[in-house]
C-alpha atoms as a PDB file:
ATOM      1  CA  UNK A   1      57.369 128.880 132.612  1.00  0.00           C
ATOM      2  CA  UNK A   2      55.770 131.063 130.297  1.00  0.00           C
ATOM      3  CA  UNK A   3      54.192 133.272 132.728  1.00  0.00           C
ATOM      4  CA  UNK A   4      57.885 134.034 134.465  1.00  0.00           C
ATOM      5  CA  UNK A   5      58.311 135.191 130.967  1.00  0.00           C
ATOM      6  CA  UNK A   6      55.031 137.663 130.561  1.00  0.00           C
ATOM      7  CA  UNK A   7      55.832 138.661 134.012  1.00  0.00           C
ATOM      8  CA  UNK A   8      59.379 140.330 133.095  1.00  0.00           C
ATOM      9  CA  UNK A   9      57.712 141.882 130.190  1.00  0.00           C
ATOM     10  CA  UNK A  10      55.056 143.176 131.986  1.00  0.00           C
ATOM     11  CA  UNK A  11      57.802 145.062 134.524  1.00  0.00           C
ATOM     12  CA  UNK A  12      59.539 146.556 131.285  1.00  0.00           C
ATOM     13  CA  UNK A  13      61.559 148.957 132.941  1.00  0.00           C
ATOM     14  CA  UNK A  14      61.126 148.261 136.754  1.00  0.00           C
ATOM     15  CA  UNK A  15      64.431 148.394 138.052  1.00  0.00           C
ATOM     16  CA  UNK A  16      63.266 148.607 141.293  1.00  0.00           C
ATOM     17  CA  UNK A  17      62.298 145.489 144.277  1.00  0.00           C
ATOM     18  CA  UNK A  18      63.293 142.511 143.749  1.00  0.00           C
ATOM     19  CA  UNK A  19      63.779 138.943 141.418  1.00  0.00           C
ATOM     20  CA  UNK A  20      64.050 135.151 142.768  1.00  0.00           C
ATOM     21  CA  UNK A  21      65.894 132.824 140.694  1.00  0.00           C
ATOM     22  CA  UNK A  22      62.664 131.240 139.137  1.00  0.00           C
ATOM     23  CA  UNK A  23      61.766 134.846 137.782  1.00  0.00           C
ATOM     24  CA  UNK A  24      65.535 135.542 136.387  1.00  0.00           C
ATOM     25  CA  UNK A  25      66.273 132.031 134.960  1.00  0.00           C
ATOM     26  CA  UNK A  26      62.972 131.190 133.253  1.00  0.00           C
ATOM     27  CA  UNK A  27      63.086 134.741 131.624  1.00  0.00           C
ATOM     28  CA  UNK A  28      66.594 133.779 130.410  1.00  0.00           C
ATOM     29  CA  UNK A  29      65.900 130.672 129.037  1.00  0.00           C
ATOM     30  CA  UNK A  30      62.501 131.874 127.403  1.00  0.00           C
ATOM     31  CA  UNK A  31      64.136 134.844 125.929  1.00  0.00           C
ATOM     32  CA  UNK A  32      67.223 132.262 124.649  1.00  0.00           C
ATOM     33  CA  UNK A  33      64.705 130.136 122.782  1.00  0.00           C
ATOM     34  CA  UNK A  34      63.184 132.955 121.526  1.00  0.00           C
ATOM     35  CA  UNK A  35      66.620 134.391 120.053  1.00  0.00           C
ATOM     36  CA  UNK A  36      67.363 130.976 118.539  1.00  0.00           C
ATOM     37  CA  UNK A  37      64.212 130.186 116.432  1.00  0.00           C
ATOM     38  CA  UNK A  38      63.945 134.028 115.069  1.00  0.00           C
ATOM     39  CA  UNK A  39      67.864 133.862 114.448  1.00  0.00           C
ATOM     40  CA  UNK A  40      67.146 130.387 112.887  1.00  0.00           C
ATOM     41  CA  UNK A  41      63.787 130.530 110.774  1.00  0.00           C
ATOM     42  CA  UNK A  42      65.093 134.427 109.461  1.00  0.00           C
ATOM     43  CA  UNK A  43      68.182 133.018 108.382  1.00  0.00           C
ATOM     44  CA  UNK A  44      66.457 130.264 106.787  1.00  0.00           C
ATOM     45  CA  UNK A  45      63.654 131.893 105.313  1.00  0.00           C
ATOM     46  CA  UNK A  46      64.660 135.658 104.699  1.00  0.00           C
ATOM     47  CA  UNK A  47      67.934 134.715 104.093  1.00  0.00           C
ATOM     48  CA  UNK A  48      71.414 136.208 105.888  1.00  0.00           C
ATOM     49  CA  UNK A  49      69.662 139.156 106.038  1.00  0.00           C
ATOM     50  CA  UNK A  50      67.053 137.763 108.385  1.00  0.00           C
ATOM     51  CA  UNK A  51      68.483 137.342 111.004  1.00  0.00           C
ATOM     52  CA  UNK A  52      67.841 141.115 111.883  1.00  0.00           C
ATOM     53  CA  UNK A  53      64.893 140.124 113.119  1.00  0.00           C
ATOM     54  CA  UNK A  54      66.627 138.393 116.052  1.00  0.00           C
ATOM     55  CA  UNK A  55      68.199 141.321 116.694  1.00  0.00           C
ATOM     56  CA  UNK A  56      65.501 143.273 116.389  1.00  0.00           C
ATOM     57  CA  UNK A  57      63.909 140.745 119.445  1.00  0.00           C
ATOM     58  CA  UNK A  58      67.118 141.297 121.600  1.00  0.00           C
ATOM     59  CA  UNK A  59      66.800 145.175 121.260  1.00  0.00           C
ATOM     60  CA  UNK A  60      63.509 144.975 121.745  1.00  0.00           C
ATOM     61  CA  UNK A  61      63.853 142.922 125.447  1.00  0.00           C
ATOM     62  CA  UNK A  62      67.008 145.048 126.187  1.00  0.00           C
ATOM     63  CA  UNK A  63      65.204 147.145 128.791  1.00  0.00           C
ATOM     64  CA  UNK A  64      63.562 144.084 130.532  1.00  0.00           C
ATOM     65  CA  UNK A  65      66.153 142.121 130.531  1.00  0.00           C
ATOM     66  CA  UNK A  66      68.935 144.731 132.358  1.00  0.00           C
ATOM     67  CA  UNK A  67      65.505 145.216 134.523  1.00  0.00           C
ATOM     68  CA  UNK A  68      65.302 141.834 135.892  1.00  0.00           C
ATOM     69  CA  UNK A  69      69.278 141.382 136.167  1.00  0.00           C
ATOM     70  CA  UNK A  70      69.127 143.966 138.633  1.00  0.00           C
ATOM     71  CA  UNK A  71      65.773 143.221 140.611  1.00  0.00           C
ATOM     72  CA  UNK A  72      68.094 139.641 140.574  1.00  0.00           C
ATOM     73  CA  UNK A  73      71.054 141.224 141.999  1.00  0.00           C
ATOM     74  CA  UNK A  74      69.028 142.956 144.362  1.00  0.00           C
ATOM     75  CA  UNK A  75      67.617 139.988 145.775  1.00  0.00           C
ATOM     76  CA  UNK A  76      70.590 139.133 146.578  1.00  0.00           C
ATOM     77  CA  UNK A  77      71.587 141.987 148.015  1.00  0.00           C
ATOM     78  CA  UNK A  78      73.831 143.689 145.619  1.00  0.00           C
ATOM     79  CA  UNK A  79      73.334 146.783 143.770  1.00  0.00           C
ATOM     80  CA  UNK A  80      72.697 147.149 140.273  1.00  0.00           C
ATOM     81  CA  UNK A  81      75.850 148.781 139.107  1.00  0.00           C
ATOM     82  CA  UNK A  82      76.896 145.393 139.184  1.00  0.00           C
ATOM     83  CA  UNK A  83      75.615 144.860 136.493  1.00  0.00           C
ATOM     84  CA  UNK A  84      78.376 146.710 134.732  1.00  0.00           C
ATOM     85  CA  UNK A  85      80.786 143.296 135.010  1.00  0.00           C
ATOM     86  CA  UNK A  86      79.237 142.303 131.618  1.00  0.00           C
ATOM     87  CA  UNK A  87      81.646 144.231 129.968  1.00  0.00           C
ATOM     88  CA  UNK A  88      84.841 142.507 131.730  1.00  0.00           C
ATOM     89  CA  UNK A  89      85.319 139.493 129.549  1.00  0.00           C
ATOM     90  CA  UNK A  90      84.755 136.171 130.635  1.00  0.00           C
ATOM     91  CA  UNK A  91      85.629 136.807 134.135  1.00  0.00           C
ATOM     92  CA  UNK A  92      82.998 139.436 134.416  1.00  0.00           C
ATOM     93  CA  UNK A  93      80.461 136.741 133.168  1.00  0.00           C
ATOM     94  CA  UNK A  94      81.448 134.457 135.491  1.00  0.00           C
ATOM     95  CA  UNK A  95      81.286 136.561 138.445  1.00  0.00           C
ATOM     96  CA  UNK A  96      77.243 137.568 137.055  1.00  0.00           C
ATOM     97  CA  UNK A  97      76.544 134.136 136.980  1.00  0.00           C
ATOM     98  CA  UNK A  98      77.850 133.023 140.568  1.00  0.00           C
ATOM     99  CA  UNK A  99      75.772 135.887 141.772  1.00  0.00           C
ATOM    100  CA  UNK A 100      72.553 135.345 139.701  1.00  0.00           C
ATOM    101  CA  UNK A 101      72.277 131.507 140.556  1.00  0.00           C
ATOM    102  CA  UNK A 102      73.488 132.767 144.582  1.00  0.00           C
ATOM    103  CA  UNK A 103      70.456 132.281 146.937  1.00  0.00           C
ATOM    104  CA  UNK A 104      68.242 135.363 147.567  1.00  0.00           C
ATOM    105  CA  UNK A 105      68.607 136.900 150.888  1.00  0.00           C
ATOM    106  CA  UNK A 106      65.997 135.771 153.363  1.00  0.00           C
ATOM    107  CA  UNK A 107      63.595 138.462 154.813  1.00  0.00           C
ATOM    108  CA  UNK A 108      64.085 142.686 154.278  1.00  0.00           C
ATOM    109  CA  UNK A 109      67.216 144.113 152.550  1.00  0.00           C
ATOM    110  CA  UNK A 110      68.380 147.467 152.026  1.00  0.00           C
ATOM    111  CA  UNK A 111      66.695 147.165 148.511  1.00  0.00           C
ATOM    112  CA  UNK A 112      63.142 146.147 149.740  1.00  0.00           C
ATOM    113  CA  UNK A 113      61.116 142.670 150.857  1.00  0.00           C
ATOM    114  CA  UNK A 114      62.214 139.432 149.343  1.00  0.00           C
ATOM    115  CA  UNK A 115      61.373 138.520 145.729  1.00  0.00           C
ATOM    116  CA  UNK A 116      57.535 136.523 145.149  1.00  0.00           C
ATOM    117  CA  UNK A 117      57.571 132.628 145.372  1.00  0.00           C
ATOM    118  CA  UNK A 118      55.636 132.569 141.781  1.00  0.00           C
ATOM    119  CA  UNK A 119      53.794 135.424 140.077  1.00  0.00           C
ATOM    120  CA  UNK A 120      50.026 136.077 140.190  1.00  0.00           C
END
């Protein structure tokens, strides 16, 4: 799990090639927990004011994260623009999500090979 995570990081701004769903999903769900526990222990510790430090985190993965949206949107054969349905509430979101949790396609696509089964 946690190397799906490292992997992403490592690929900070490759928005090129490809992502399976293992790759996309374990990043989200790593960089959730992440969110939660800084936006939890700095609002208990530092105070209201801690909670910066969460957002400092989700600037920080900003790059990665849009990076790995569209190696997953690639995969499935989509290009990255998109991407740009984030910013259609709700129905936007949904459409992203239907296409993130969509099967890869099998093989070559017009954006490169398919994704890796598991990173090295």
């Amino acid at each position: 799990m946690l190397q799906w995570y490292i992997d992403v990081l490592k690929k900070y701004v490759v928005f090129d090639g490809s992502a399976g769903r293992p790759e996309f999903w374990w990043f989200a769900l790593c960089n959730a927990i992440v969110y939660a526990v800084l936006y939890i222990i700095g609002g208990i510790v530092i105070g209201s004011s801690g909670v910066a430090l969460a957002y400092l985190y989700d600037l920080a993965v900003l790059l990665p994260s849009i990076g790995v949206g569209i190696r997953r949107l690639h995969d499935t054969d989509r290009s990255g623009w998109w991407l740009l349905l984030s910013f259609v509430p709700v129905v936007g979101w949904i459409i992203l999500i239907v296409f993130y949790a969509s099967s890869g396609s099998a093989g070559q696509n017009r954006f490169g090979s398919e994704a890796q089964a598991a990173p090295a």
